[in-house]
Protein backbone atom coordinates (compact mmCIF):
# COMPACT_ATOMS: atom_id res chain seq x y z
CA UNK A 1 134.74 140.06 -8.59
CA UNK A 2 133.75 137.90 -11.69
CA UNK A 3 133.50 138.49 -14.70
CA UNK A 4 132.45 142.52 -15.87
CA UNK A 5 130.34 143.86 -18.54
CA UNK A 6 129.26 147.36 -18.84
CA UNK A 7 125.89 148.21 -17.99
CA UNK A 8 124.10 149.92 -21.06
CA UNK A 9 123.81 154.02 -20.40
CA UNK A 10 120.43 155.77 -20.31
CA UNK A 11 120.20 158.22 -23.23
CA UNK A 12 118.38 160.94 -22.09
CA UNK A 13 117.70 164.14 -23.77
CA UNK A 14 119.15 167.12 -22.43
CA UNK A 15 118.03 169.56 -19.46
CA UNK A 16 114.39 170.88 -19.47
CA UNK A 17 112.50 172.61 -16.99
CA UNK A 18 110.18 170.20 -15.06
CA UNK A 19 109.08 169.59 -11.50
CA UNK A 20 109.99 166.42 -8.71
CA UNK A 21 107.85 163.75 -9.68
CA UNK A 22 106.53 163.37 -6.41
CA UNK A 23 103.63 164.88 -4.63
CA UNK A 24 104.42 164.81 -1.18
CA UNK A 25 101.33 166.78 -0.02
CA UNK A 26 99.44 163.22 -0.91
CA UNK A 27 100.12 161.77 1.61
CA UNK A 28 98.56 164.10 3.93
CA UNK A 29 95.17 162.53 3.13
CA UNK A 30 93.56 159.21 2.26
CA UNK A 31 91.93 156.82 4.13
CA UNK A 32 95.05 155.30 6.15
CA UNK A 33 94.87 158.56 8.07
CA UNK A 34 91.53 157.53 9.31
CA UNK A 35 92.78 153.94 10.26
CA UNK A 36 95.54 155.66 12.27
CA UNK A 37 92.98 157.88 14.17
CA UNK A 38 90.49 155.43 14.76
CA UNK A 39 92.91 152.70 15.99
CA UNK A 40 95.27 154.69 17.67
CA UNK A 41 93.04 157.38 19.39
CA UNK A 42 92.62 155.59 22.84
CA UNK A 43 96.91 154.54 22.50
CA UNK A 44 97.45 158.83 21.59
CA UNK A 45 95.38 159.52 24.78
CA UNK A 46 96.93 157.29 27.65
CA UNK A 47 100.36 158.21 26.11
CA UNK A 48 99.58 161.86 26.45
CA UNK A 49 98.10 161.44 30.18
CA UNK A 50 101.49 159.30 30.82
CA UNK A 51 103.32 162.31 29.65
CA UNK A 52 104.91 160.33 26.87
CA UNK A 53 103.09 162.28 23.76
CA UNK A 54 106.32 164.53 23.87
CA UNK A 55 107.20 167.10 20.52
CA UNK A 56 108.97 165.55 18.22
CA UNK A 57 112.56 164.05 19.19
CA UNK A 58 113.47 163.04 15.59
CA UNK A 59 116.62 163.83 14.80
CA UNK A 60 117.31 166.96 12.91
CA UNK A 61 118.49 166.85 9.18
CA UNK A 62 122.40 167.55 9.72
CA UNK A 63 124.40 169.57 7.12
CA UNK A 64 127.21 166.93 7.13
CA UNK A 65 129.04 166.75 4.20
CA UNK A 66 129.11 163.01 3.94
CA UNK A 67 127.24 159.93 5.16
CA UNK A 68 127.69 157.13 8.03
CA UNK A 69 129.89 154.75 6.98
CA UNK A 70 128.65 152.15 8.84
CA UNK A 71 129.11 148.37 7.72
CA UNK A 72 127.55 146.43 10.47
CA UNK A 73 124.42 144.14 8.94
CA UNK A 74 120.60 146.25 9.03
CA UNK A 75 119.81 145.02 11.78
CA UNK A 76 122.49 146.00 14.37
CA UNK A 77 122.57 149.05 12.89
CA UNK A 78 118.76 149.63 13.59
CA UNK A 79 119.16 148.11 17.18
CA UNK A 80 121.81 150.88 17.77
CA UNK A 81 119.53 153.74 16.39
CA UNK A 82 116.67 152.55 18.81
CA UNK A 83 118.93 151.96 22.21
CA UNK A 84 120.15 155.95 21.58
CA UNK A 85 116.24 157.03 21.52
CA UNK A 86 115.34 158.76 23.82
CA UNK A 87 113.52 157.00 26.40
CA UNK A 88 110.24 158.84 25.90
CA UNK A 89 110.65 157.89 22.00
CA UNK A 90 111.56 153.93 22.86
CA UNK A 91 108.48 153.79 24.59
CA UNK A 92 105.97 155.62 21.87
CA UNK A 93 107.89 152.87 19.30
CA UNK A 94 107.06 149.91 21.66
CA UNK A 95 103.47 151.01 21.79
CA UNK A 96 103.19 151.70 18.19
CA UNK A 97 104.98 148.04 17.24
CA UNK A 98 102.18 146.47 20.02
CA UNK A 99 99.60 148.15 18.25
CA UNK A 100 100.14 146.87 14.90
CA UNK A 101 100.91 143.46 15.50
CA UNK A 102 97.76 143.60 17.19
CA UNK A 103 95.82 144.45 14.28
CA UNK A 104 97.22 143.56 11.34
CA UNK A 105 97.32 139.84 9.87
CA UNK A 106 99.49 140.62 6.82
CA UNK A 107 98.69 139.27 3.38
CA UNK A 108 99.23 135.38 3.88
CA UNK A 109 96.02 135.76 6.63
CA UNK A 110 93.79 136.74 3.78
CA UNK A 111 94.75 133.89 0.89
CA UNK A 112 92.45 130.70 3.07
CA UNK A 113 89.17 132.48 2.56
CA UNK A 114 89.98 135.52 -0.66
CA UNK A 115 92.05 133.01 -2.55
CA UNK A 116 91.30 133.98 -6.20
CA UNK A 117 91.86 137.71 -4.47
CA UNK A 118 95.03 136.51 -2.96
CA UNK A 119 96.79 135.47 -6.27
CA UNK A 120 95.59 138.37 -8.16
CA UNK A 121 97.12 140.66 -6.15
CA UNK A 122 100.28 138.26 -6.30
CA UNK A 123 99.95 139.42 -9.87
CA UNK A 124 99.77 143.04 -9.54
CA UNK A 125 102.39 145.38 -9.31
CA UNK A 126 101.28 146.48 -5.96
CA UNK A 127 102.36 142.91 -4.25
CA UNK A 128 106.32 143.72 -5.32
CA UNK A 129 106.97 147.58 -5.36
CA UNK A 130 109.35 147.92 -2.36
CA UNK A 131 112.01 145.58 -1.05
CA UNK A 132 115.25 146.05 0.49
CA UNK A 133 117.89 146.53 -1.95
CA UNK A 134 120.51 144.11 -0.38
CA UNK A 135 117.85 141.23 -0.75
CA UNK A 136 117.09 141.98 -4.71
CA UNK A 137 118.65 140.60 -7.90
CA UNK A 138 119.24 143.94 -8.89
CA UNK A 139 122.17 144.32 -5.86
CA UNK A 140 123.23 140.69 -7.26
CA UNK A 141 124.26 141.77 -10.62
CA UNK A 142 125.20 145.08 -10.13
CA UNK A 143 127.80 144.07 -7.39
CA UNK A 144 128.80 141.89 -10.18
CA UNK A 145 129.52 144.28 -12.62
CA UNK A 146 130.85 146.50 -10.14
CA UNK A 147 130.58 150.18 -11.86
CA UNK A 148 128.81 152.27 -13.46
CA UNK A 149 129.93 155.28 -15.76
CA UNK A 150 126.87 158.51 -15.21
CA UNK A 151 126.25 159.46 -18.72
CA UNK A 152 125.25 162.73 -18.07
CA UNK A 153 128.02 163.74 -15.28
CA UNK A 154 131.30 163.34 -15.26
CA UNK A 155 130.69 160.59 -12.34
CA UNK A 156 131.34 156.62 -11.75
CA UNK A 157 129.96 154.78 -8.96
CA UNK A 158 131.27 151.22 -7.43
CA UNK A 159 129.04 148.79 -6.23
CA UNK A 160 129.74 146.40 -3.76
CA UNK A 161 127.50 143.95 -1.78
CA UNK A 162 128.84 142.70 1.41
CA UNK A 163 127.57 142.02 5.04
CA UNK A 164 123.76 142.16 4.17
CA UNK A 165 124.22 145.61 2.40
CA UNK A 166 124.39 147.32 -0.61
CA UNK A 167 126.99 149.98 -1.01
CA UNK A 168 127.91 152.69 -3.38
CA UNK A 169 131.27 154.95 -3.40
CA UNK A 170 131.78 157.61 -5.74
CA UNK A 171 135.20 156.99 -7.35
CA UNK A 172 136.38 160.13 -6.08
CA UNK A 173 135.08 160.18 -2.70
CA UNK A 174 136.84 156.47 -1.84
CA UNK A 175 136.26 156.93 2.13
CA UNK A 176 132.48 157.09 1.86
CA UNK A 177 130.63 154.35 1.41
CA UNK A 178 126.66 154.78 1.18
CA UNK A 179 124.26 152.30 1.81
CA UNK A 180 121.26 151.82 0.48
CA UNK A 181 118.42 150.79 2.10
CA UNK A 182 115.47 150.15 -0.44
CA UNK A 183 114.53 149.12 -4.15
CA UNK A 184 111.56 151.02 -4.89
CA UNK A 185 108.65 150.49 -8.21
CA UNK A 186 107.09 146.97 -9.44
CA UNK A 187 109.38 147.06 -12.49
CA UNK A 188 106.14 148.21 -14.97
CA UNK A 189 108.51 150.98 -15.78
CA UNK A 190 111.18 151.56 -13.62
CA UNK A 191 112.54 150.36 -10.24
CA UNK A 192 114.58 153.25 -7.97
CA UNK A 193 117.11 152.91 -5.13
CA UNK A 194 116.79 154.86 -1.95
CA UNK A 195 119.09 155.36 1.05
CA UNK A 196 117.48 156.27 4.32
CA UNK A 197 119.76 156.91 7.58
CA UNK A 198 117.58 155.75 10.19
CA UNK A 199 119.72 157.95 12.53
CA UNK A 200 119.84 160.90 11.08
CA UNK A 201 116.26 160.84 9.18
CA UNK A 202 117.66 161.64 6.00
CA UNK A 203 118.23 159.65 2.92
CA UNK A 204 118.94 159.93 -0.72
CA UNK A 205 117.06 159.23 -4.04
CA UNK A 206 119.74 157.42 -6.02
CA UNK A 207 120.78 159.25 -9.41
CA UNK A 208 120.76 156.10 -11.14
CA UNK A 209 117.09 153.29 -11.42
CA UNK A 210 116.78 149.99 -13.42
CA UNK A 211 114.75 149.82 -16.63
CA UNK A 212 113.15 146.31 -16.94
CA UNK A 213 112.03 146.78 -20.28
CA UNK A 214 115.50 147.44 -21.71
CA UNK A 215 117.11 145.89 -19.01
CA UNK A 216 119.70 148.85 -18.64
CA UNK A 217 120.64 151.28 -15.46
CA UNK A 218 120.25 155.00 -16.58
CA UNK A 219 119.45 157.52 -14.70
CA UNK A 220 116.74 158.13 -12.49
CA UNK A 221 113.55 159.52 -14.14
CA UNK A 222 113.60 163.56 -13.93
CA UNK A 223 116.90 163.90 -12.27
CA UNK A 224 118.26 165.42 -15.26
CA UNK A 225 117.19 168.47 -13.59
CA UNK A 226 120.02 167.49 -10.87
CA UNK A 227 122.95 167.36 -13.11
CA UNK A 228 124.55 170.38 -11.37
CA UNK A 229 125.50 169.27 -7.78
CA UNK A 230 127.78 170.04 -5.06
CA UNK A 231 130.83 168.09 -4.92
CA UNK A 232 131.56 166.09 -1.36
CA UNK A 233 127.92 166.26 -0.46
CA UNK A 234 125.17 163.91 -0.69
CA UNK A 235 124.11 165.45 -4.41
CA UNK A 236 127.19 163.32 -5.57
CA UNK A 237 124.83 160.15 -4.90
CA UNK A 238 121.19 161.75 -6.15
CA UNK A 239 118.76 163.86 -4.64
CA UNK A 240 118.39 164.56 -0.82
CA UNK A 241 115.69 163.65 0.74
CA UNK A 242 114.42 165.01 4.22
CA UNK A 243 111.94 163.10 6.70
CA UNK A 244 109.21 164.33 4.67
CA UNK A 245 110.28 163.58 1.28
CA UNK A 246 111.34 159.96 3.01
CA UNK A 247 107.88 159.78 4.49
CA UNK A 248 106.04 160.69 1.12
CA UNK A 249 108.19 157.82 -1.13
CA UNK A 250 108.01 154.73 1.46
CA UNK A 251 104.17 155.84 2.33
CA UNK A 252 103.36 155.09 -1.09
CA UNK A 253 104.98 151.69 -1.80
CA UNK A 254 104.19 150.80 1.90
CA UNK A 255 101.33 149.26 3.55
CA UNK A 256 101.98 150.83 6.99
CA UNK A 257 104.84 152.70 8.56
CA UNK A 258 105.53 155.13 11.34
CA UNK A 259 103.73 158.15 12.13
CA UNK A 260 105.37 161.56 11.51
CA UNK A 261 106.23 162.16 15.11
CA UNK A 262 108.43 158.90 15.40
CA UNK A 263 111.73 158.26 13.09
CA UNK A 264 111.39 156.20 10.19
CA UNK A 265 112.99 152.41 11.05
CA UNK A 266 113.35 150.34 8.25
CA UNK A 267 112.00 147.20 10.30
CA UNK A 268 108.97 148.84 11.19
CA UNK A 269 108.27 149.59 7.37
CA UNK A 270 105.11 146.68 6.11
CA UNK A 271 106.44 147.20 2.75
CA UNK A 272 104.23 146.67 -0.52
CA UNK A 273 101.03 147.96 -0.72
CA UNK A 274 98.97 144.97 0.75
CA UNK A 275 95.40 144.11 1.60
CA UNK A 276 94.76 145.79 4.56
CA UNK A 277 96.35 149.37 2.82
CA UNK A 278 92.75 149.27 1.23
CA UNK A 279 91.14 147.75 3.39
CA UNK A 280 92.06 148.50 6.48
CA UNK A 281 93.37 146.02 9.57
CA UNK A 282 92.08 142.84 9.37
CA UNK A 283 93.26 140.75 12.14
CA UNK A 284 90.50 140.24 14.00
CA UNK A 285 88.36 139.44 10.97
CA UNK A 286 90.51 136.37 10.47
CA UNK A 287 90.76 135.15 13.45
CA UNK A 288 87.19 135.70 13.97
CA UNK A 289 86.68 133.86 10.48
CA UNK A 290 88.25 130.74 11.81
CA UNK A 291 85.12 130.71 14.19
CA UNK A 292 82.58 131.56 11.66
CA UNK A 293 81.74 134.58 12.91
CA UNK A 294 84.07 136.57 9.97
CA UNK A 295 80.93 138.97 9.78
CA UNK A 296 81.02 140.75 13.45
CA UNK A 297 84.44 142.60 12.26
CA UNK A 298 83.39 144.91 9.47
CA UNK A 299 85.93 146.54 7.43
CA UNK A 300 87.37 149.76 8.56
CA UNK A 301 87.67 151.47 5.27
CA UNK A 302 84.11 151.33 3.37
CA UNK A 303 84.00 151.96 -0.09
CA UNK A 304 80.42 153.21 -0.52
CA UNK A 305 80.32 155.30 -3.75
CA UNK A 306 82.73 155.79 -6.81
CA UNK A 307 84.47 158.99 -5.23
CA UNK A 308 85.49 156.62 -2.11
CA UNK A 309 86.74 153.96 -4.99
CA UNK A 310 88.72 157.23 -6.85
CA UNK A 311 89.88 159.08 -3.80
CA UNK A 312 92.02 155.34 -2.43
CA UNK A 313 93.38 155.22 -6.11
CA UNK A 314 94.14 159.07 -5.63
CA UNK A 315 96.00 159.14 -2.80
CA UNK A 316 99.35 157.84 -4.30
CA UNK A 317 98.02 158.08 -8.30
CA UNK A 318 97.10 161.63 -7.53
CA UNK A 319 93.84 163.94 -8.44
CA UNK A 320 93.71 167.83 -8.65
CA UNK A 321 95.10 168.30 -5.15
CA UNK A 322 98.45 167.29 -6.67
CA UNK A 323 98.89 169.54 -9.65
CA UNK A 324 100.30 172.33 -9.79
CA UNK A 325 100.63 175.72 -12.51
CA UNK A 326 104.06 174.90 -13.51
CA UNK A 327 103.22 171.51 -14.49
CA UNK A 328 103.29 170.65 -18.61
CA UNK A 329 100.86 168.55 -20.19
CA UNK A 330 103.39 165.43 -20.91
CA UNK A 331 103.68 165.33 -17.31
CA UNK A 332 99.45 165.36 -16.42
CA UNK A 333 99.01 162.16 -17.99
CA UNK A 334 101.00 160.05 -14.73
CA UNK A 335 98.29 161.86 -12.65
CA UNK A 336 95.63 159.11 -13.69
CA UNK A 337 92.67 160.25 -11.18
CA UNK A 338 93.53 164.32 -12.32
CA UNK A 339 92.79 162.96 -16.05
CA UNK A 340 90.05 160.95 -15.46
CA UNK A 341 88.17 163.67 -13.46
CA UNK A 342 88.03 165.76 -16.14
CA UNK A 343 86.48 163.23 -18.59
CA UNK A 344 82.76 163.48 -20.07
CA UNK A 345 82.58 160.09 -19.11
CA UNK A 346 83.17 160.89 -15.51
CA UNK A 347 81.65 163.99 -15.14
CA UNK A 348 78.39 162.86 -16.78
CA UNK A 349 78.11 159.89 -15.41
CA UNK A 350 78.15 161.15 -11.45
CA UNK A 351 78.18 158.28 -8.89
CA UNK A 352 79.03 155.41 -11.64
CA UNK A 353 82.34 155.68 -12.83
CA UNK A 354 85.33 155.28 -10.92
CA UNK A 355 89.15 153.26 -11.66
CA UNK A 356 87.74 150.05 -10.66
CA UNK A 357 84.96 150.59 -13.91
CA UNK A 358 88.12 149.46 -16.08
CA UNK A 359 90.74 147.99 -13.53
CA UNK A 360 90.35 145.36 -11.20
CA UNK A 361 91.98 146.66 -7.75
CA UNK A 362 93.34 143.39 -7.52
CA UNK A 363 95.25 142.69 -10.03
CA UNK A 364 97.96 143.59 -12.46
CA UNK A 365 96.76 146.20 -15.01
CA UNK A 366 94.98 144.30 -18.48
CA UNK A 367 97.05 144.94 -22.00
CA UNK A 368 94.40 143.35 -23.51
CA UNK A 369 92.92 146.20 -25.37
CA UNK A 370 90.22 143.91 -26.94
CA UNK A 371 89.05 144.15 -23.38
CA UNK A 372 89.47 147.59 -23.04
CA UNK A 373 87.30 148.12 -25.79
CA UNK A 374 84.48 146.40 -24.71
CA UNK A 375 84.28 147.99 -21.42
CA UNK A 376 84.03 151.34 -23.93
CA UNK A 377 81.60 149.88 -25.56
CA UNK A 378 79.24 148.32 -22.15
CA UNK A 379 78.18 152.13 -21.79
CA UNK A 380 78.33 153.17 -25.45
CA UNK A 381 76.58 150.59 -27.06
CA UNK A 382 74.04 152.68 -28.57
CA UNK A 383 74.01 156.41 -29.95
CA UNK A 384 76.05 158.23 -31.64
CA UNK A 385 79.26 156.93 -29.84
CA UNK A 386 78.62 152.77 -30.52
CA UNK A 387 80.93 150.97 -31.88
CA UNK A 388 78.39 150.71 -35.19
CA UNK A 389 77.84 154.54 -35.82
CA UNK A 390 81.00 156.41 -34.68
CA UNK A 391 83.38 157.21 -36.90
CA UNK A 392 86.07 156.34 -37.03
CA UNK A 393 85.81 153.13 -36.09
CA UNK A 394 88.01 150.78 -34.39
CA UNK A 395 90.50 151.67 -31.61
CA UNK A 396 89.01 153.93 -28.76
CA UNK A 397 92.04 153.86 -26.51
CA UNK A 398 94.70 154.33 -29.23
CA UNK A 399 92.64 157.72 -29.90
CA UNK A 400 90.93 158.60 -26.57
CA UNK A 401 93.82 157.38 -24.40
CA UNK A 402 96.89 157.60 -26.40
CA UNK A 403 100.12 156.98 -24.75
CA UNK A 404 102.20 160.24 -24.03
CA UNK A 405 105.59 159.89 -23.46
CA UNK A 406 107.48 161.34 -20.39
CA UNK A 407 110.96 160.67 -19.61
CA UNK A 408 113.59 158.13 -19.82
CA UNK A 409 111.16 156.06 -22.38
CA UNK A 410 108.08 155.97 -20.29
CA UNK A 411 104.86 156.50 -20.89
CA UNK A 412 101.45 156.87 -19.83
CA UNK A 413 97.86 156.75 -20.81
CA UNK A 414 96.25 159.69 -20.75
CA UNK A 415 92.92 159.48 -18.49
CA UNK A 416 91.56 162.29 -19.52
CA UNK A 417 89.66 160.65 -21.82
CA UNK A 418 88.19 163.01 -24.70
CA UNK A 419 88.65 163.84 -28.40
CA UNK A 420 92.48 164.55 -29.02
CA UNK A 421 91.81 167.28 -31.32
CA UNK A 422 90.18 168.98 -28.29
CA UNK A 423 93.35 169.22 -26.88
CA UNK A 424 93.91 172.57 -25.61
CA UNK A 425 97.91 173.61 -26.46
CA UNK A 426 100.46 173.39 -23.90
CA UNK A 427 100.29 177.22 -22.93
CA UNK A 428 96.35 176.80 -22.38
CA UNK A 429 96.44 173.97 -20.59
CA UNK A 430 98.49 174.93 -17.88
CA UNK A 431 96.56 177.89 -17.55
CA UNK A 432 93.69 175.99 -17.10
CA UNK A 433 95.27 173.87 -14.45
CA UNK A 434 94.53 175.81 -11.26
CA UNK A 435 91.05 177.11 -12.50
CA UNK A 436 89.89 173.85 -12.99
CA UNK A 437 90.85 172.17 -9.90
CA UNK A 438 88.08 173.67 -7.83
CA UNK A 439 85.56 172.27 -10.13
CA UNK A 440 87.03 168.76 -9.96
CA UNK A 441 87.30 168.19 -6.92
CA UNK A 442 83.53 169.25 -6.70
CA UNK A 443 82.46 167.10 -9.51
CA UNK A 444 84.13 164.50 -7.48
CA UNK A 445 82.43 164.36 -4.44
C-alpha cells in the first residue's frame, strides 16, 4: 500500500493507579436537558397517548466475543439497523429526526447576521472536535502506513481504509475486522478514535489517539490502566464502552444527539459543539431574521448571571459534581470549573466572575499571556495585589496557574487560582475533596 514508515511510539511511564477520565454523570445535567424538555414535551405527550412512549427497546450490550464484521459503506449499514427497529422505535426516531430539523438551523444559518461570531468559533476548538474517522486525514495516513506496534502490550494493529470505513484487525485475531466510527478532540492535545455498533449499542475507546503536537500515535491517555486485557474480546482493541459511556463521550463533542431511550445512530449525531449547544435552537430566529422581526424568538438558554455562564462551561469541563475521593491532585487541574470555584477570586467576587471573565466562548483559547496578565491586572490594579506593589513581580499565571502535567505529555492550567505554596499535599487534598464540594457548589449558585 505505498510506501511505510513507522509511526513514532508513545513513551509512557509505567502503571499507576488513576481513574477513567470521563465523568459520565455530566451529562445528566446542563442546559440541553432543558431544551429537550421544553421542545419535546408536547412530541413526549402525543407519543405516550399514541401508545408509542414504549420502555426502552435498545438493544442489550451482548457478551460476544468479537465484533460485526460488516464492510458495507455507513450508510447501508445504518439503514439496516433502522429497518430491524422495532416499529414502535422507527416511529419515536421519525418524530425525533422531524423535530430537529424543525428547529435547528445549524451553524452556516448563524454566519449572515453573527459573522465576526461565526469565524471565531471557526477558530475554536469546539467547531472541529468530532468527525467521522473514515473522512479524516488521520485514517489517510494511517491506512498508509498500515501498522502499528502497542508499546506497552505485546499487540500490533493493521489499518486499512476501504469502502467509506476505517478498519482495524489485531494481527492475531485476522477474521475480525473493527470499524471505527468517530475521531474524537480538536487536536489542542490529543484526538481519540471510537467505535460505536449502532446495532448492538456498544462501542470501543480505541487503545491508541494521535498527538498533534508531536505528531506521533501512542496510546490513548489513561489507558495504561488497561494494559491487562482479555484476549479474543473487545479489550484487544481498547476499552468497552456501554450505551452510557457512548452517550457520555459523543454528548460532549456533539451539539445534539438522541435521547437515552432511542439507540445511538451515527447520522442522527450534529457533531461539534455548535451555536445552538449554547444557545439553544435557533431556527426560527433566522428565519424570522430574514423578516426583521429576529427579536420575537428569544433564545432558549439565557445566560443571566456568572453561575449560568460557569454551569454551560461545567457541564462537559466539569465542577464539584464530577470529582470524586480517589481522584489525585495532577488529575484536578483538567476539571477547570472544580478549580476555579475554589479560587479567592471567585469566591469573593460572587456574581462577577465566571470563564467568559478570561475566555471568549467563541473562540479558540488566547496563548497570549501578555493578555492574560492584564485581565489579572483589570481587577487588581490597586492594593496590595497590583502589578506595582506585589512581589514578586511579573508572571501571575506562570505562578498562580502553573501548568501541571497529566499523562501522555499533557497538561493543564490549574484554575484554582491561589498561592502555590498554599498548596495543600497530595494526601490533604484529596481528603479535602468531598468536604469541600458542598460548599462549592453553594458558593456557586
Amino acid at each position: 500500500m505505498g510506501k511505510t514508515k513507522p509511526i513514532k511510539n508513545n513513551p509512557i511511564p509505567g502503571n499507576r493507579e488513576t481513574r477513567t477520565h470521563f465523568q459520565w454523570q455530566t451529562l445528566l445535567r446542563g442546559e440541553l436537558l432543558v431544551l429537550v424538555v421544553v421542545v419535546g414535551t408536547a412530541w413526549l405527550v402525543v407519543g405516550w397517548a399514541m401508545g408509542r412512549w414504549l420502555p426502552s427497546t435498545v438493544p442489550s450490550a451482548a457478551s460476544s466475543e468479537s465484533w460485526p464484521t460488516a464492510m458495507d459503506p455507513p450508510e447501508q449499514v445504518s439503514q439496516r439497523v433502522l429497518e430491524n427497529l422495532p416499529r414502535p422505535v422507527q416511529q419515536q426516531l421519525h418524530d425525533w429526526n422531524t423535530l430537529i430539523a424543525a428547529n435547528f438551523a445549524g451553524d452556516q444559518a448563524c454566519a449572515e447576521c453573527h459573522p465576526s461570531e461565526y469565524e471565531a468559533h471557526q477558530r475554536s476548538g469546539h467547531s472541529h472536535t468530532a468527525m467521522m474517522m473514515s473522512e479524516s486525514s488521520l485514517a489517510a495516513e494511517l491506512s498508509e502506513q498500515e501498522v502499528y506496534q502497542d508499546p506497552r502490550r505485546d499487540r500490533v494493529f493493521e489499518f486499512t481504509l476501504a469502502n467509506r470505513q476505517f478498519l482495524v484487525r489485531d494481527e492475531e485475531r485476522t477474521d475480525v475486522l473493527l470499524p471505527v466510527t468517530w475521531l474524537l478532540g480538536s487536536g489542542s492535545h490529543a484526538q481519540t478514535p471510537i467505535a460505536v455498533d449502532e446495532e448492538t449499542q456498544r462501542g470501543v475507546e480505541m487503545r491508541w489517539s494521535y498527538y498533534p503536537d508531536d505528531d506521533r500515535v501512542g496510546v490513548t491517555p489513561d489507558h495504561d490502566r488497561y494494559d491487562d486485557f482479555s484476549k479474543g474480546t473487545l479489550e484487544c482493541f481498547g476499552r468497552p464502552m456501554n450505551d452510557a459511556d457512548i452517550r457520555a463521550c459523543l454528548g460532549c463533542h456533539s451539539t445534539m444527539m438522541p435521547p437515552p431511550n432511542l439507540p445511538v445512530i451515527n447520522s442522527m449525531v450534529i457533531a461539534n459543539v455548535g451555536c445552538e449547544r449554547c444557545h439553544g435552537p435557533r431556527k426560527k430566529h433566522a428565519e424570522l431574521a430574514h423578516q426583521g422581526r429576529a427579536e420575537e424568538v428569544k433564545p432558549m438558554l439565557r445566560y443571566e448571571t456568572a453561575a449560568d455562564y460557569m454551569a454551560a462551561c461545567a457541564t462537559c469541563h466539569r465542577d464539584a459534581s464530577s470529582i470524586t475521593p480517589d481522584m489525585t491532585p495532577e488529575e484536578l487541574p483538567r476539571f477547570q470549573p472544580y478549580g476555579l470555584q475554589r479560587s479567592r477570586c471567585y469566591l469573593e467576587t460572587p456574581g462577577n466572575m465566571t470563564c467568559s471573565t478570561c475566555h471568549d466562548p467563541h473562540d479558540a483559547v488566547s496563548h497570549d499571556r501578555a493578555r492574560s496578565i492584564d485581565q489579572c491586572n483589570e481587577c487588581h490594579e490597586n492594593g496590595s495585589l497590583s502589578r506595582g506593589s506585589h512581589q514578586p513581580g511579573g508572571d501571575c499565571i506562570e505562578c498562580h496557574m502553573p501548568l501541571v502535567p497529566w499523562k501522555s505529555g499533557i497538561a493543564f492550567h490549574d484554575h484554582w487560582i491561589r498561592v502555590q505554596s498554599d498548596r495543600p499535599s497530595t494526601d490533604d487534598d484529596s481528603r479535602q475533596l468531598t468536604s469541600n464540594s458542598d460548599d462549592e457548589q453553594r458558593g456557586s449558585e
